[in-house]
Protein backbone atom coordinates (compact mmCIF):
# COMPACT_ATOMS: atom_id res chain seq x y z
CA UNK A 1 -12.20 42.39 29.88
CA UNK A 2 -15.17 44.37 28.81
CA UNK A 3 -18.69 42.59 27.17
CA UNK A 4 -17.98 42.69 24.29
CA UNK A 5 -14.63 41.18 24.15
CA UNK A 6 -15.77 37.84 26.47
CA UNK A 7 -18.94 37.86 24.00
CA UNK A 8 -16.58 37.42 21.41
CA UNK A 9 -14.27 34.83 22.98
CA UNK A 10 -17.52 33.19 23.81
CA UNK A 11 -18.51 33.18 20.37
CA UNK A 12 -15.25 31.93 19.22
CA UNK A 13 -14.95 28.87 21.45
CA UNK A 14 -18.67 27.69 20.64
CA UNK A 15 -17.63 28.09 17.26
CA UNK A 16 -14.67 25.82 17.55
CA UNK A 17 -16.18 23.19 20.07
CA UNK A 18 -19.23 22.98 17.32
CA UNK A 19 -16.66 22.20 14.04
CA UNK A 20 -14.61 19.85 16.63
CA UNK A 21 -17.73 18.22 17.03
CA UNK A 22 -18.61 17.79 13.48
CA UNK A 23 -15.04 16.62 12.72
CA UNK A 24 -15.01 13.91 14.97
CA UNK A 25 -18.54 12.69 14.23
CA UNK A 26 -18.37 12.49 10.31
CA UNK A 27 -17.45 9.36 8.71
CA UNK A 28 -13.95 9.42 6.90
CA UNK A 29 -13.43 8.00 3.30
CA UNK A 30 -9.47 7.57 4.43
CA UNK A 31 -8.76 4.28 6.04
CA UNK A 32 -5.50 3.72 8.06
CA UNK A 33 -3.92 0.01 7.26
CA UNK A 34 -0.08 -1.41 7.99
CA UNK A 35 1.72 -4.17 8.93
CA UNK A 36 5.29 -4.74 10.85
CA UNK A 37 7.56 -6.39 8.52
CA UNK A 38 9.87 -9.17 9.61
CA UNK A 39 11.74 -11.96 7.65
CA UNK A 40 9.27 -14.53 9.84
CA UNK A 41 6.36 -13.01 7.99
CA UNK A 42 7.88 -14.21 4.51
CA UNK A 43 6.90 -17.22 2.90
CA UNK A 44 9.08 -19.12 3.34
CA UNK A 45 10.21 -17.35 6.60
CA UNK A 46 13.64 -15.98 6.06
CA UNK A 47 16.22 -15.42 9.49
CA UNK A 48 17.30 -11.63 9.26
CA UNK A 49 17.67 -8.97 11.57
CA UNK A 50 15.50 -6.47 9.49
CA UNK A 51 12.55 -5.40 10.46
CA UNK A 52 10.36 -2.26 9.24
CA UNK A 53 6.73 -0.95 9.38
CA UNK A 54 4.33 -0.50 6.37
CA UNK A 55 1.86 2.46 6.67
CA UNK A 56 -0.63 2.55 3.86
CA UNK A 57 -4.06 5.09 3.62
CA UNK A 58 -6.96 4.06 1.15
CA UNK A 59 -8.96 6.62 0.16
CA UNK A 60 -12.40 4.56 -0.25
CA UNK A 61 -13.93 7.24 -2.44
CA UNK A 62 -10.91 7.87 -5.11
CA UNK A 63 -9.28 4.52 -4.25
CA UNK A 64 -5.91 6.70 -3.89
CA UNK A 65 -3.32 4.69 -2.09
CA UNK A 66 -0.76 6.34 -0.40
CA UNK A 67 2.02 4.41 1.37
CA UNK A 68 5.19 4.64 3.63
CA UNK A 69 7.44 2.14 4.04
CA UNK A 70 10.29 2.28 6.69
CA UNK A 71 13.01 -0.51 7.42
CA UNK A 72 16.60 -1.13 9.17
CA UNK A 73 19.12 -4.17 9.43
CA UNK A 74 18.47 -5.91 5.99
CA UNK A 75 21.35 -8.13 5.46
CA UNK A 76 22.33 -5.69 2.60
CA UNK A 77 20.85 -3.15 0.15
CA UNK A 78 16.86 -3.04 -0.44
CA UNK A 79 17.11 -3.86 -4.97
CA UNK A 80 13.54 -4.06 -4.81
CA UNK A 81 10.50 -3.43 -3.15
CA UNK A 82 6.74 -3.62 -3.74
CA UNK A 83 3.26 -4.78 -2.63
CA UNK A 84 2.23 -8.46 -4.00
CA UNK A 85 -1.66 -9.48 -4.03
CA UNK A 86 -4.02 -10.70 -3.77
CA UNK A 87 -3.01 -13.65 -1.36
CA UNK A 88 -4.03 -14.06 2.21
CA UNK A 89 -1.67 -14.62 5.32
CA UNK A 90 1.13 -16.98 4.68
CA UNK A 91 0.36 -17.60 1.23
CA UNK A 92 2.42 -15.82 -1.92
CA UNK A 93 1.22 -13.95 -4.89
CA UNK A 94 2.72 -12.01 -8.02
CA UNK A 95 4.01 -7.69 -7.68
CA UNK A 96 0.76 -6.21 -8.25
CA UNK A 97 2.06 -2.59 -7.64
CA UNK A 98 5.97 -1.72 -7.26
CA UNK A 99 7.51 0.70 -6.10
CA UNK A 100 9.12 4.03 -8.65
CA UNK A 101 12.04 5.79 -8.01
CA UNK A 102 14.87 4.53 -4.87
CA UNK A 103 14.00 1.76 -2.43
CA UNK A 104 16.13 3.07 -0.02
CA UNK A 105 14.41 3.65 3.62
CA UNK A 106 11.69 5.14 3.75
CA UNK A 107 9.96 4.62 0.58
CA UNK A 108 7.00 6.69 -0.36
CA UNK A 109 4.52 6.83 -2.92
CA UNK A 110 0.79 6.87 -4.13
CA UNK A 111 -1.18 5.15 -6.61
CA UNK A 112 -5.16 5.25 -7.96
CA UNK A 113 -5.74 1.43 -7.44
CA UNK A 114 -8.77 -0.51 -9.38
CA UNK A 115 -12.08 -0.97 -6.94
CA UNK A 116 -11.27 -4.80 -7.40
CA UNK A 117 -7.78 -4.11 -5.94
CA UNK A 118 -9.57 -1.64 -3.38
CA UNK A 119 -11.30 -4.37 -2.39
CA UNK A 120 -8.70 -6.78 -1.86
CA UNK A 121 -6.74 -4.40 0.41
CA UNK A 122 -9.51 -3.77 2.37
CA UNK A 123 -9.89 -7.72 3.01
CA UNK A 124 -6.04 -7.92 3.98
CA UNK A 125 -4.89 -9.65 0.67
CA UNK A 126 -2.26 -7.01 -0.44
CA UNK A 127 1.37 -7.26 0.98
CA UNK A 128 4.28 -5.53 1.06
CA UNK A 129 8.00 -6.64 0.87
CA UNK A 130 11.80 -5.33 0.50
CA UNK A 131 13.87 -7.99 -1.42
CA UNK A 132 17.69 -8.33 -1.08
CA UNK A 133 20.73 -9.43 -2.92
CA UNK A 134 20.79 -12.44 -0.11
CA UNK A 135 17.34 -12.72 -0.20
CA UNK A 136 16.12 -12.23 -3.56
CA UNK A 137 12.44 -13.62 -2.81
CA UNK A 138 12.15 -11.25 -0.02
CA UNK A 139 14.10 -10.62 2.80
CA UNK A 140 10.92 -8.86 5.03
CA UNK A 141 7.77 -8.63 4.62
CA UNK A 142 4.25 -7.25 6.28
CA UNK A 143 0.71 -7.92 5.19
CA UNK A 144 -1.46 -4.84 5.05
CA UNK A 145 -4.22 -4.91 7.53
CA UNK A 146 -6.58 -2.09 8.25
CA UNK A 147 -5.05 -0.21 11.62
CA UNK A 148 -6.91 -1.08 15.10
């Protein structure tokens, strides 16, 4: 390999390392939150074999919300599904956001959320649920906590 070419390889990997670097050490406006959803985290708990996972981003400066929600084993078709708030661990609230289009497995979508909303999500006060012919109330069911 001649100078000029390992000057330029050099030049390329400092180049790389030093926007790695900045990357990592910038703050992010995107938060990472979730929950695993269970019938035991219903209120009142509900005995199912379904379980799923909500993943949810904030975007703190747009307040975009973007979520996925995956689930298996309900004790029949999903006829509804959407996140309730604001209400702490354990406690209900009303549908504050539902879900458009099929709640079929996985469900995705986005929404601009209020900064009061924002807010609450942030806090863990938003939750998410699938509801069920059997379980009309909510057959699972995970409160959205920012990721560890």
């Amino acid at each position: 390999m001649n100078r000029y070419a390992m000057g330029r390889n050099a030049l390329f990997l400092a180049t790389a390392f030093l926007l790695a670097s900045c990357a990592m050490t910038q703050p992010t406006s995107t938060v990472s939150l979730g929950g695993k959803m269970t019938g035991a985290n219903e209120v009142p708990a509900v005995v199912t074999d379904g379980t799923g996972t909500a993943e949810v981003t904030l975007n703190k400066d747009t307040n975009l919300l973007k979520w996925k929600i995956t689930y298996s084993g309900l004790t029949g078709p999903a006829r509804a599904a959407h996140f309730h708030g604001p209400a702490e661990t354990g406690t209900n609230a009303a549908v504050i956001l539902g879900f458009k289009g099929s709640v079929e497995s996985p469900i995705e979508g986005e929404a601009t959320v209020t900064p009061a909303q924002a807010a609450d999500i942030l806090a863990g006060k938003w939750y998410a649920n699938v509801h069920t012919a059997k379980n009309t109330g909510g057959e699972i069911r995970a409160q959205v906590v920012p990721a560890m």
